[in-house]
C-alpha atoms as a PDB file:
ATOM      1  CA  UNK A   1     -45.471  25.667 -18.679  1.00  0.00           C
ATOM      2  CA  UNK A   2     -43.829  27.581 -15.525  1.00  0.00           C
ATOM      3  CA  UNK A   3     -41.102  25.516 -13.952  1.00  0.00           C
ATOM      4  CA  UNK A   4     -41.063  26.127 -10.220  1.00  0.00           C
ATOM      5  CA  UNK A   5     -37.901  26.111  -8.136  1.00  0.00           C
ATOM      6  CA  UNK A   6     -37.615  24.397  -4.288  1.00  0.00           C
ATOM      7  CA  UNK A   7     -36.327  26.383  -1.995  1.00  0.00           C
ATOM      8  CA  UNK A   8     -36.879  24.026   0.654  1.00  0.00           C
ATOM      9  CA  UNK A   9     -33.608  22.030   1.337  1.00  0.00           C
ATOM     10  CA  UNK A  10     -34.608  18.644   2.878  1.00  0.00           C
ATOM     11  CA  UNK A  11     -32.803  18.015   6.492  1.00  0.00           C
ATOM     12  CA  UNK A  12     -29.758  16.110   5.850  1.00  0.00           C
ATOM     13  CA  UNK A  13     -30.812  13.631   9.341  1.00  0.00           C
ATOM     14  CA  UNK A  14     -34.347  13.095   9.098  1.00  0.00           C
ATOM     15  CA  UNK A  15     -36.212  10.243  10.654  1.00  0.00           C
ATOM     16  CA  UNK A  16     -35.943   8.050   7.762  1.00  0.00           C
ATOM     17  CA  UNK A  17     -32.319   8.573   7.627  1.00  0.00           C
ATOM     18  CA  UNK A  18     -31.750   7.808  11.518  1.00  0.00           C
ATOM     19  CA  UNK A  19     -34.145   5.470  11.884  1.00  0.00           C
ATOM     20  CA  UNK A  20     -32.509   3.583   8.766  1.00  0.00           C
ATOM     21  CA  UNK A  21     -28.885   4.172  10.584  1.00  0.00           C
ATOM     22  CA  UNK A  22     -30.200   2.672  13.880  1.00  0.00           C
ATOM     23  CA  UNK A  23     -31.997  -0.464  11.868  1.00  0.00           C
ATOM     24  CA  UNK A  24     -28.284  -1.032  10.270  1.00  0.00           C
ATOM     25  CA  UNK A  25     -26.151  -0.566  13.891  1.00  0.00           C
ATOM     26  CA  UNK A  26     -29.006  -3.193  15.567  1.00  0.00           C
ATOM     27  CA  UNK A  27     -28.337  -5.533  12.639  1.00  0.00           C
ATOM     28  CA  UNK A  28     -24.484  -4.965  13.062  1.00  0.00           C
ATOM     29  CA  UNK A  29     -24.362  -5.356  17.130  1.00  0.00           C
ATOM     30  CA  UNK A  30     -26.768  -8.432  17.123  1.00  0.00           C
ATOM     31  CA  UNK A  31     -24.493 -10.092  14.375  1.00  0.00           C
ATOM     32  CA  UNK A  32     -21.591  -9.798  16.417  1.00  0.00           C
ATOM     33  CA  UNK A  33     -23.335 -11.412  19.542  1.00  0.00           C
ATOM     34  CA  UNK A  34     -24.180 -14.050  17.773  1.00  0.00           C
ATOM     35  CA  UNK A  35     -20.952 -14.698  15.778  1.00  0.00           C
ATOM     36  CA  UNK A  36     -19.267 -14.432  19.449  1.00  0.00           C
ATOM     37  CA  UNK A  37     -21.450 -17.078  20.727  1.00  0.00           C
ATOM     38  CA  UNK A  38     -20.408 -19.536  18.133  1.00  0.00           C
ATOM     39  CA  UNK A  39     -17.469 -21.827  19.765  1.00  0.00           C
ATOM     40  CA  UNK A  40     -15.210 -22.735  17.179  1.00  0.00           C
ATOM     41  CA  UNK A  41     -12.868 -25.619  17.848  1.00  0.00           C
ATOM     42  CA  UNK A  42      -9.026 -24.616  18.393  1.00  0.00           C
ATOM     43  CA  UNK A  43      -6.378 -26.632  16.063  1.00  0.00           C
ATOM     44  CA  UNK A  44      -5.182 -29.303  17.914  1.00  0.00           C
ATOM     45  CA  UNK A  45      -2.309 -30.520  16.046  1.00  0.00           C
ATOM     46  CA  UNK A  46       1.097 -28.500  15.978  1.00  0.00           C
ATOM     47  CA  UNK A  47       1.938 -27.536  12.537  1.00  0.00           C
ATOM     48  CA  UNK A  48       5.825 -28.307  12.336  1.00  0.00           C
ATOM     49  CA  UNK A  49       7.763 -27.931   8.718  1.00  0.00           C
ATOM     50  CA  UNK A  50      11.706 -28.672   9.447  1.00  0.00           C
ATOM     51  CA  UNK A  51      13.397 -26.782   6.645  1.00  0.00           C
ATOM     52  CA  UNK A  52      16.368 -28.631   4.987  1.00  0.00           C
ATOM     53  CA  UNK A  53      19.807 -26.446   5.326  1.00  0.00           C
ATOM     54  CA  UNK A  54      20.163 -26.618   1.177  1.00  0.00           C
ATOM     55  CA  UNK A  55      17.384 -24.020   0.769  1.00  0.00           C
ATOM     56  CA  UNK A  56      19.406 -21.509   2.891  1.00  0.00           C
ATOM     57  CA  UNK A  57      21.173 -19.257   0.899  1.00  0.00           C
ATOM     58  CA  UNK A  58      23.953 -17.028   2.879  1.00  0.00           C
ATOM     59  CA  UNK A  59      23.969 -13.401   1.563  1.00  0.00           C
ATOM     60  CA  UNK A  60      27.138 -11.364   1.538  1.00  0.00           C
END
């Protein structure tokens, strides 16, 4: 039994590569549009915490 050796390198970008890299950047961009186009409501309530002065601690 011979073993033979390839001496072809295969193309680092070939169409399967691209075309899965452009597939993956479509998915990406439309994901974005539609995460953009969701309105999500603002906090209406102030968020307020009034610290006492006994957990103050003056440093020297």
């Amino acid at each position: 039994m011979q073993f033979t050796k390839k001496t072809s390198k295969d193309k680092i970008f070939s169409f399967g590569t691209i075309s899965k890299v452009i597939i993956a950047a479509i998915i990406i961009v439309f994901g974005f549009i539609l995460i953009n186009q969701i309105n999500f409501p603002a906090p209406n309530k102030k968020i307020e915490k009034i610290l006492p002065n006994e957990n103050f601690k003056t440093i020297k």
